[in-house]
C-alpha atoms as a PDB file:
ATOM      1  CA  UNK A   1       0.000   0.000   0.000  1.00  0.00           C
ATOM      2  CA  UNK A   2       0.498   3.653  -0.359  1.00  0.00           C
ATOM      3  CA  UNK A   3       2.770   4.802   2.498  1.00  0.00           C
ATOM      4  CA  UNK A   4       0.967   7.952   2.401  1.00  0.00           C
ATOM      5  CA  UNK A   5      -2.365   6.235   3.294  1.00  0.00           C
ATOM      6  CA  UNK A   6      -0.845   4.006   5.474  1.00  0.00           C
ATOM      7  CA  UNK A   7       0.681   5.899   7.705  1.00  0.00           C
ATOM      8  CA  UNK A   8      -2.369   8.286   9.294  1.00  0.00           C
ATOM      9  CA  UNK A   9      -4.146   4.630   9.868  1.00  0.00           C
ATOM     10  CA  UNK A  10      -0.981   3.784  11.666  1.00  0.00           C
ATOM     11  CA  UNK A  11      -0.474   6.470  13.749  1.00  0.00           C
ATOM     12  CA  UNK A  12      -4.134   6.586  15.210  1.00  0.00           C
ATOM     13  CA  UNK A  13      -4.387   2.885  15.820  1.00  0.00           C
ATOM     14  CA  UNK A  14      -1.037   3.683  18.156  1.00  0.00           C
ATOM     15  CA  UNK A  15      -2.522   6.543  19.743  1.00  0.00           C
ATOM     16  CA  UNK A  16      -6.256   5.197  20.114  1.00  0.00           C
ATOM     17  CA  UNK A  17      -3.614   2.381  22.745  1.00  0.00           C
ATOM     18  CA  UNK A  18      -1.299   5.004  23.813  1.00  0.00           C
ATOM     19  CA  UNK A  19      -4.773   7.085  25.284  1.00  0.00           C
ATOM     20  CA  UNK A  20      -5.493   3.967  26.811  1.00  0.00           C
ATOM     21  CA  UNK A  21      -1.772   2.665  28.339  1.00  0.00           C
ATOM     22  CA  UNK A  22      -0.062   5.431  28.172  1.00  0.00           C
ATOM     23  CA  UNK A  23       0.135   5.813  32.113  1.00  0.00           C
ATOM     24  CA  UNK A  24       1.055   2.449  32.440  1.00  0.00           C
ATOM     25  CA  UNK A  25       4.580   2.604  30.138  1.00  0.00           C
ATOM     26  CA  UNK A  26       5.918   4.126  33.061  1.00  0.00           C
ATOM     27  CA  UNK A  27       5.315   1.705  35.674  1.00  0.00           C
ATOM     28  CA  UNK A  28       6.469  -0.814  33.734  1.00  0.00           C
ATOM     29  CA  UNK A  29      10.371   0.818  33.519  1.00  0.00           C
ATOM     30  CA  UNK A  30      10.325   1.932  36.465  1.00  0.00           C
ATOM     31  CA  UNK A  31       8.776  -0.784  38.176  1.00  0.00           C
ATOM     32  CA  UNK A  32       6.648   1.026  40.210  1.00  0.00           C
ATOM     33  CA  UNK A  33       3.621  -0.420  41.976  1.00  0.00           C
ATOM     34  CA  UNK A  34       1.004   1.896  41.779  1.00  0.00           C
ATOM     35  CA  UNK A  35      -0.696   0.692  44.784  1.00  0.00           C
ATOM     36  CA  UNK A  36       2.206   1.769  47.301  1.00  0.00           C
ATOM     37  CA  UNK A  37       1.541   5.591  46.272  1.00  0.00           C
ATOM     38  CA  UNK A  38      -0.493   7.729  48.540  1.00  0.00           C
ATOM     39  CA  UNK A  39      -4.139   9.136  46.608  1.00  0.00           C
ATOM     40  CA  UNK A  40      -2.148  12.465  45.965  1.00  0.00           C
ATOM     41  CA  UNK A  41       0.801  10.760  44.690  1.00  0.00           C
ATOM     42  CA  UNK A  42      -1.319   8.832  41.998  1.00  0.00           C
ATOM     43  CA  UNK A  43      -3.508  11.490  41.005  1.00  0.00           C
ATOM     44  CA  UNK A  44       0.165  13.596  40.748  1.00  0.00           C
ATOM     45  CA  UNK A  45       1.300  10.572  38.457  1.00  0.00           C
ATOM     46  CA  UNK A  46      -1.727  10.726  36.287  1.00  0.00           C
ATOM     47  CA  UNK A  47      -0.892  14.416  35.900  1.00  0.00           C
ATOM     48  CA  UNK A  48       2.220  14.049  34.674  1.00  0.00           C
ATOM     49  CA  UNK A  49       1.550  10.843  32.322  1.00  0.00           C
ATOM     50  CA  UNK A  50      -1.175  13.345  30.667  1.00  0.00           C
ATOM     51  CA  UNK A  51       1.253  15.891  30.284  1.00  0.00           C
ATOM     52  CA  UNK A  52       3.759  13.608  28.684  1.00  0.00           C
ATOM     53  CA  UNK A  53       0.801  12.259  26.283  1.00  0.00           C
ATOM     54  CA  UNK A  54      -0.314  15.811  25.073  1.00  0.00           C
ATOM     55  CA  UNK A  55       3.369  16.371  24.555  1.00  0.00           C
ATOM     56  CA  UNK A  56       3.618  13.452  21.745  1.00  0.00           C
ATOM     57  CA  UNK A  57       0.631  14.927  20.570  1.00  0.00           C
ATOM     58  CA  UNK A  58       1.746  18.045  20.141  1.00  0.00           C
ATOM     59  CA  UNK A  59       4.817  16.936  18.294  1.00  0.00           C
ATOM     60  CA  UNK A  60       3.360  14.594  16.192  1.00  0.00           C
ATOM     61  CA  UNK A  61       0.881  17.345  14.786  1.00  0.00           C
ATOM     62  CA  UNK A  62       2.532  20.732  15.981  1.00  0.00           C
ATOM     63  CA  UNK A  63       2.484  22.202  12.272  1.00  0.00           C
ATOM     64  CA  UNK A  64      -1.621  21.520  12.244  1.00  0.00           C
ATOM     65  CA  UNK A  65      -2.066  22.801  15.735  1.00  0.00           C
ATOM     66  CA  UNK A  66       0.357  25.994  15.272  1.00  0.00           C
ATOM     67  CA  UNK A  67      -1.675  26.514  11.900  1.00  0.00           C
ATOM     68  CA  UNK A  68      -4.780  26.163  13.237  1.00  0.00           C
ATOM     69  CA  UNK A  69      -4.476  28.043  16.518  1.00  0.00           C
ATOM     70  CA  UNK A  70      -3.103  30.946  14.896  1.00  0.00           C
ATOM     71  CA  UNK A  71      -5.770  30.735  12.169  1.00  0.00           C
ATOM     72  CA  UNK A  72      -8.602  30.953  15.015  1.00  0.00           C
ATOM     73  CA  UNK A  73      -7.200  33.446  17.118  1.00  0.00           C
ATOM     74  CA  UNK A  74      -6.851  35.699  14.176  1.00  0.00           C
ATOM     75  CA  UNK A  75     -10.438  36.164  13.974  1.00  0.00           C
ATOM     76  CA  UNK A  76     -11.904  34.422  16.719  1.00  0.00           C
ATOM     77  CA  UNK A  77     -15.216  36.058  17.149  1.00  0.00           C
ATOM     78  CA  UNK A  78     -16.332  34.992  13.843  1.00  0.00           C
ATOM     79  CA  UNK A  79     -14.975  31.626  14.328  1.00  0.00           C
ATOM     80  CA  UNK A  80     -16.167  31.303  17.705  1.00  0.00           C
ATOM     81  CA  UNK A  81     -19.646  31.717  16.336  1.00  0.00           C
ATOM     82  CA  UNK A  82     -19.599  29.630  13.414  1.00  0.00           C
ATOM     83  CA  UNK A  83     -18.310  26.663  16.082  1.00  0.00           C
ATOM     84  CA  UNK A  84     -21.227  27.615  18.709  1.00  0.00           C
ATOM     85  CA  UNK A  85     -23.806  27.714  15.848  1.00  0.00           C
ATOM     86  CA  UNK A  86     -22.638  23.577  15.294  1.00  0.00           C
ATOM     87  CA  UNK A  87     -22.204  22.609  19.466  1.00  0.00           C
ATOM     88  CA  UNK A  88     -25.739  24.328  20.114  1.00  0.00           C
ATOM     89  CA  UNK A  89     -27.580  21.739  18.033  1.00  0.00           C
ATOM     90  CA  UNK A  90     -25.297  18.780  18.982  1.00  0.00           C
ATOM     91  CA  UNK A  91     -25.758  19.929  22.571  1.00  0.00           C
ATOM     92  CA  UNK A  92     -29.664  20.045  22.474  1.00  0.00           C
ATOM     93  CA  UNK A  93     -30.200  16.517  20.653  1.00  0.00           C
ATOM     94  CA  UNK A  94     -27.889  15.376  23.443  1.00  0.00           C
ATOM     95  CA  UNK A  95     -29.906  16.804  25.775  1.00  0.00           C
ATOM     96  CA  UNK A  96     -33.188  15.480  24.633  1.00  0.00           C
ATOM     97  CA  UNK A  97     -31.787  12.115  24.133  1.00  0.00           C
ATOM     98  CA  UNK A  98     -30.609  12.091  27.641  1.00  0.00           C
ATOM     99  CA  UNK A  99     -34.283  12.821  29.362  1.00  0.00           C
ATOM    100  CA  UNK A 100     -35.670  10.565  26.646  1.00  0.00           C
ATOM    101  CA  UNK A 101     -33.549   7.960  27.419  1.00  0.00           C
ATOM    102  CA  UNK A 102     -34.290   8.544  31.610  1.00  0.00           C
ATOM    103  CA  UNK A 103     -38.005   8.802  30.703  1.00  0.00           C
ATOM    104  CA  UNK A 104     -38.405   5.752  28.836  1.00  0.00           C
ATOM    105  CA  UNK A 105     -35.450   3.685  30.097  1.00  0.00           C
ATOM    106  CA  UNK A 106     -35.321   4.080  34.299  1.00  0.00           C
ATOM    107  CA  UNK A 107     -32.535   1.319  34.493  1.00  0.00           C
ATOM    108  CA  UNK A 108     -30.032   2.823  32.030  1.00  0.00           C
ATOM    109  CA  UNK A 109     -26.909   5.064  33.905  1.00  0.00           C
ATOM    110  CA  UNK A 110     -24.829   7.411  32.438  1.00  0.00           C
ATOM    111  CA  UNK A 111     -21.776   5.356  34.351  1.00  0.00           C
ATOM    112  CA  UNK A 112     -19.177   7.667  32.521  1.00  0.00           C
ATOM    113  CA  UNK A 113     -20.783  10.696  34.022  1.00  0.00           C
ATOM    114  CA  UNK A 114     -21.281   9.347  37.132  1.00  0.00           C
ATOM    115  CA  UNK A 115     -17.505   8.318  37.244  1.00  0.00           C
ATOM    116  CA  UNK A 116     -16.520  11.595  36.400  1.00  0.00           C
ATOM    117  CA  UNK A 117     -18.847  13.432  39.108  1.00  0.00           C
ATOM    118  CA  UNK A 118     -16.951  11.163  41.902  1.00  0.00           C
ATOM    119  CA  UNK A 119     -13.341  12.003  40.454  1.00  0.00           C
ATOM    120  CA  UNK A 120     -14.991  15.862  40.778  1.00  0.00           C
ATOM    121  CA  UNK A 121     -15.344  15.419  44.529  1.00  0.00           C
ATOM    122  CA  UNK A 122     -12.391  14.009  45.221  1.00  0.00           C
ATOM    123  CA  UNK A 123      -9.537  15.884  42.685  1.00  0.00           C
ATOM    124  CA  UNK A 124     -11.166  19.048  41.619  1.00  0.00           C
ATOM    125  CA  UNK A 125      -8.091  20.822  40.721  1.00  0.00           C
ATOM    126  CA  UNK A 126      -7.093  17.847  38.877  1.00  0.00           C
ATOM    127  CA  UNK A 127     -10.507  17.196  37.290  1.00  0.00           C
ATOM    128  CA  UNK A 128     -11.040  20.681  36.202  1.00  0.00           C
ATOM    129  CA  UNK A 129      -7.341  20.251  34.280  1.00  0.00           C
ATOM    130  CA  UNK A 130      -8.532  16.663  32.844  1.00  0.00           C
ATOM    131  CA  UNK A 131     -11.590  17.602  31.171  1.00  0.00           C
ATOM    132  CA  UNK A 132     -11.468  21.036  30.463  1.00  0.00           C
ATOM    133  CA  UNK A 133      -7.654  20.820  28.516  1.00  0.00           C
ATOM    134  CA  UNK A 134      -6.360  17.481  28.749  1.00  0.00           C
ATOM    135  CA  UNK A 135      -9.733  15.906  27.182  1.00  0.00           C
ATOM    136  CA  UNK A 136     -10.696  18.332  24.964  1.00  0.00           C
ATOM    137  CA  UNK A 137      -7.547  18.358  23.432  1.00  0.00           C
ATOM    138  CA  UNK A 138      -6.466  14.695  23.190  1.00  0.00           C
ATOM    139  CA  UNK A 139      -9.861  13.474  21.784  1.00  0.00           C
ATOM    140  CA  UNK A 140     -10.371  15.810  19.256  1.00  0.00           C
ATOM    141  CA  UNK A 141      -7.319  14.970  17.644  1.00  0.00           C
ATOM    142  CA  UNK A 142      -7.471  11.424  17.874  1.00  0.00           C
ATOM    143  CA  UNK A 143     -11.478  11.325  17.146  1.00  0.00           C
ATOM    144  CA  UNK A 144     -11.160  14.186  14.579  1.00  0.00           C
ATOM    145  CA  UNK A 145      -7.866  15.226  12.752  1.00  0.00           C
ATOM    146  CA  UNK A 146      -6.503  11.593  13.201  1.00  0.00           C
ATOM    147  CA  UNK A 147      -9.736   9.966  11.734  1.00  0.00           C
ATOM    148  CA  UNK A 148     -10.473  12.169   9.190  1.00  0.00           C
ATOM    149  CA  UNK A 149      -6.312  11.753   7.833  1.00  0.00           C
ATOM    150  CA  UNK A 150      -7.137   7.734   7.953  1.00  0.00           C
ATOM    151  CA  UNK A 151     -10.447   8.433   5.477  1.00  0.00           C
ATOM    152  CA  UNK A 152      -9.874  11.835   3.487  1.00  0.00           C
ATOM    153  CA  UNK A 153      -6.491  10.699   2.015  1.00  0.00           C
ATOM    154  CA  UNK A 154      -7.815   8.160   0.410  1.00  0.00           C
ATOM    155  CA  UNK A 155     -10.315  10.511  -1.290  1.00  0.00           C
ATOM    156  CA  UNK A 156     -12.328  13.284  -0.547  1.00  0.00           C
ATOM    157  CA  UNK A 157     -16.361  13.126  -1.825  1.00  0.00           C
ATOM    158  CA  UNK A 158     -20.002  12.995  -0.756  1.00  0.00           C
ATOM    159  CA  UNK A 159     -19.072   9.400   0.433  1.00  0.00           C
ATOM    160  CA  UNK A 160     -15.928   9.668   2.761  1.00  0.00           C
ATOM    161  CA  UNK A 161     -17.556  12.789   3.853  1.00  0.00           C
ATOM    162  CA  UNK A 162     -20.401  11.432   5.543  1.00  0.00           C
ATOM    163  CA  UNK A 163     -18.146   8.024   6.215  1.00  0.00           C
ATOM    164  CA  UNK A 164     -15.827  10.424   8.378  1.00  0.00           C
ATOM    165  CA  UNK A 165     -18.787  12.538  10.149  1.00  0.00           C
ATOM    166  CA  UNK A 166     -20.255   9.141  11.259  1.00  0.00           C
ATOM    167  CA  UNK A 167     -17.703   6.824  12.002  1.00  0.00           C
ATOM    168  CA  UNK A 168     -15.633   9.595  14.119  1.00  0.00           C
ATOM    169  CA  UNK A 169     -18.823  10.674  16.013  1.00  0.00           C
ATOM    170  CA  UNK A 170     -19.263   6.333  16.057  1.00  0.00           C
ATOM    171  CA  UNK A 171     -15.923   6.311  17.785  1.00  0.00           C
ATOM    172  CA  UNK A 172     -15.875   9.487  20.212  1.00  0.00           C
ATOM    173  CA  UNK A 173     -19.432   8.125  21.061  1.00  0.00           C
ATOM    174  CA  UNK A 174     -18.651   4.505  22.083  1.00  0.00           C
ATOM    175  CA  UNK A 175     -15.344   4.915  24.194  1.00  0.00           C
ATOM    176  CA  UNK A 176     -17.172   7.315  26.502  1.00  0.00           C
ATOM    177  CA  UNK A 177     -19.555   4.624  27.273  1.00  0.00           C
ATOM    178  CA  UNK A 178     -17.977   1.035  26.480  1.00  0.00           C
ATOM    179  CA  UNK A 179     -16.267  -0.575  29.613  1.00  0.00           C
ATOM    180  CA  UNK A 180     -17.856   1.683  32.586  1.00  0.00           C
ATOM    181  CA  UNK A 181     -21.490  -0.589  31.078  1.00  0.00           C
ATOM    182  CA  UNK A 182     -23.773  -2.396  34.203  1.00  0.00           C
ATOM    183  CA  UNK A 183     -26.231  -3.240  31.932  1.00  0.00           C
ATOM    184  CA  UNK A 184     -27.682  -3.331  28.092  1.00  0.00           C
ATOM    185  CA  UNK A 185     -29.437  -0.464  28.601  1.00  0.00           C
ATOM    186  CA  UNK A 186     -26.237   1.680  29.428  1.00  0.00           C
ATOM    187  CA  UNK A 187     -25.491   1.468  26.037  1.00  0.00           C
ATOM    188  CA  UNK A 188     -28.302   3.778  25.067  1.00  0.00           C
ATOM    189  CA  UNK A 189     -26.390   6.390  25.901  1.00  0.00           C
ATOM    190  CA  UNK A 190     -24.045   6.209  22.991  1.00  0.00           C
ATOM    191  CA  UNK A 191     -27.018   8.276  21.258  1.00  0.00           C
ATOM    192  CA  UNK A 192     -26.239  11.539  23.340  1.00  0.00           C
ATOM    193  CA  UNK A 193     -22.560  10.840  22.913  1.00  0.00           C
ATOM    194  CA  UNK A 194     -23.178  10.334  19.380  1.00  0.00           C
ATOM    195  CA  UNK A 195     -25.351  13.594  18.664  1.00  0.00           C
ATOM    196  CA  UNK A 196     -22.290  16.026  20.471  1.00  0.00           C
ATOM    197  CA  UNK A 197     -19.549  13.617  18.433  1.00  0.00           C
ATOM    198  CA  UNK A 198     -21.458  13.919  14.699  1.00  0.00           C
ATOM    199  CA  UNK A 199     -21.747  18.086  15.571  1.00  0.00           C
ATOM    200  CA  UNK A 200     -17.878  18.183  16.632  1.00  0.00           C
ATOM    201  CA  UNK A 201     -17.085  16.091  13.464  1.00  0.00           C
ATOM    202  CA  UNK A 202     -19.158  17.857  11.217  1.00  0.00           C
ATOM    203  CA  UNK A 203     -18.053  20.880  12.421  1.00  0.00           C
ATOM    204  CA  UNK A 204     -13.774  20.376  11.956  1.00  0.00           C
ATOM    205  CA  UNK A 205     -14.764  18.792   8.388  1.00  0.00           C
ATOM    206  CA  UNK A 206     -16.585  22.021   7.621  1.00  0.00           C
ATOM    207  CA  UNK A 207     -14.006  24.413   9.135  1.00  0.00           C
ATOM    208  CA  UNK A 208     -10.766  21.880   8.916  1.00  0.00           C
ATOM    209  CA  UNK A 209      -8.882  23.993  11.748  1.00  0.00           C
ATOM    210  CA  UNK A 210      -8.831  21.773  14.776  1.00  0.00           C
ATOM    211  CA  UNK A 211      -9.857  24.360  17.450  1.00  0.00           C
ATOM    212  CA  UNK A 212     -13.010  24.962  16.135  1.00  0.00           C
ATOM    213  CA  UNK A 213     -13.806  21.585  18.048  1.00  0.00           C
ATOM    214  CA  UNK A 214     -11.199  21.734  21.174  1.00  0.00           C
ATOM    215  CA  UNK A 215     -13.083  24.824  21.890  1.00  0.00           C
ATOM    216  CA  UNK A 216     -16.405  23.846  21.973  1.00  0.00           C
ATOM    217  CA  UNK A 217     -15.320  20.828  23.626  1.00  0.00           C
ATOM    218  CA  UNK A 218     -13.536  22.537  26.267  1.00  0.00           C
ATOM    219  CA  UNK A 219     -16.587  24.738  26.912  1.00  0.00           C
ATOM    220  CA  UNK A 220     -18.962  22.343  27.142  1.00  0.00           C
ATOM    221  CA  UNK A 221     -16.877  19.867  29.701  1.00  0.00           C
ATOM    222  CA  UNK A 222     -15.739  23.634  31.593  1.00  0.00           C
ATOM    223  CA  UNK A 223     -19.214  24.591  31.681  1.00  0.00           C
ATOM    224  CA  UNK A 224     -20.676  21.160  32.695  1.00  0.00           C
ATOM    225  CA  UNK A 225     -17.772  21.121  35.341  1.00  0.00           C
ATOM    226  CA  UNK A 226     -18.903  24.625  36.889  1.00  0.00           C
ATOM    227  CA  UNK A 227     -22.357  24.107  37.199  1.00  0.00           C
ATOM    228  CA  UNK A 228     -21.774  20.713  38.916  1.00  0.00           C
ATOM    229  CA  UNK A 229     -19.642  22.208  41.359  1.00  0.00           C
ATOM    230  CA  UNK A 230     -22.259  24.953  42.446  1.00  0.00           C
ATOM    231  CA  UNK A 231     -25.675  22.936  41.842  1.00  0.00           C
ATOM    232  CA  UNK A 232     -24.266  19.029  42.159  1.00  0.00           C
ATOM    233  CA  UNK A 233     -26.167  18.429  38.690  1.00  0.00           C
END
């Protein structure tokens, strides 16, 4: 095959893993057993293994991510808007497929939230780092620059359009809900996941700078953050 095309398929299969055992490499070297550090000293070590992640981001795409933040900033009202104008609809289908879902299906959890929400209690210093930059910025390169690289080279038309818009709002969608499941019906809430991941997607294919998405993602986790903190919702 084309190393061209090969290569962007490459490169987000390894960091789809590295998201995942990243924080473990470490351990491994070093030989470190997790469970003989103090709370603080783990949730320091997380911090730190996040760091080090975005940091091989960073390098791996700096030239799209210089581009791109430069691009935004240079007229960021107007892009700012345009990004809004795609999160607001993404936001409210999530929304209504969230009380739809807790309407019609009482035994389905939102385990991801909830997991989050106890983290929040515990580390909120660290949390409000985690998903307000660390998040925002790690998935929407993986789940949007990365996956749209692995599709668009290959062509770019009505087809891989819609291919890209689905199967990286597929994607984003399922890893915030697979593995933190207690039941079938916890996987319902892909759909919410889904509706914000399809308006993200949509929105960096239509705009193709990258912070078009980190932003709205990092205002909707920042916002979500805030008002749990001073309502516990």
């Amino acid at each position: 095959m084309d190393k061209n095309k090969i290569t962007p398929i490459i490169v987000f299969i390894l960091l789809l893993i590295g998201m995942s055992i990243f924080p473990y490499i470490p351990l491994q070297l070093f030989h470190i057993n997790l469970n003989n550090l103090s709370s603080k000293m783990k949730i320091l070590y997380e911090f730190f293994c996040n760091i080090g992640f975005m940091i091989i981001v960073f390098m791996i795409y700096h030239k799209t991510i210089i581009k791109d933040f430069n691009n935004y900033k240079k007229n960021f009202k107007k892009n700012f808007k345009q990004a809004f104008s795609y999160y607001i609809i993404g936001f409210m289908i999530m929304i209504i497929s969230n009380n739809l879902i807790n309407i019609f299906f009482s035994g389905a959890n939102a385990n991801n939230e909830e997991a989050v929400r106890n983290l929040i209690n515990i580390y909120p210093l660290y949390m409000f780092f985690s998903v307000s930059i660390y998040a925002p910025f790690i998935e929407e390169i993986i789940f949007r620059k990365s996956i749209k690289d692995c599709i668009l080279v290959y062509d770019n038309n009505i087809f891989t359009k819609y291919l890209y818009i689905i199967l990286s709002g597929l994607i984003f969608a399922s890893l915030h809900v697979l593995g933190v499941t207690s039941s079938y019906l916890d996987y319902l809430y892909i759909i919410p996941y889904l509706a914000l991941g399809i308006a993200f997607s949509s929105l960096y294919y239509k705009t193709d700078n990258i912070f078009s998405t980190i932003s709205m993602h990092s205002f909707h986790n920042t916002i979500a953050l805030i008002i749990y903190l001073l309502a516990g919702v």
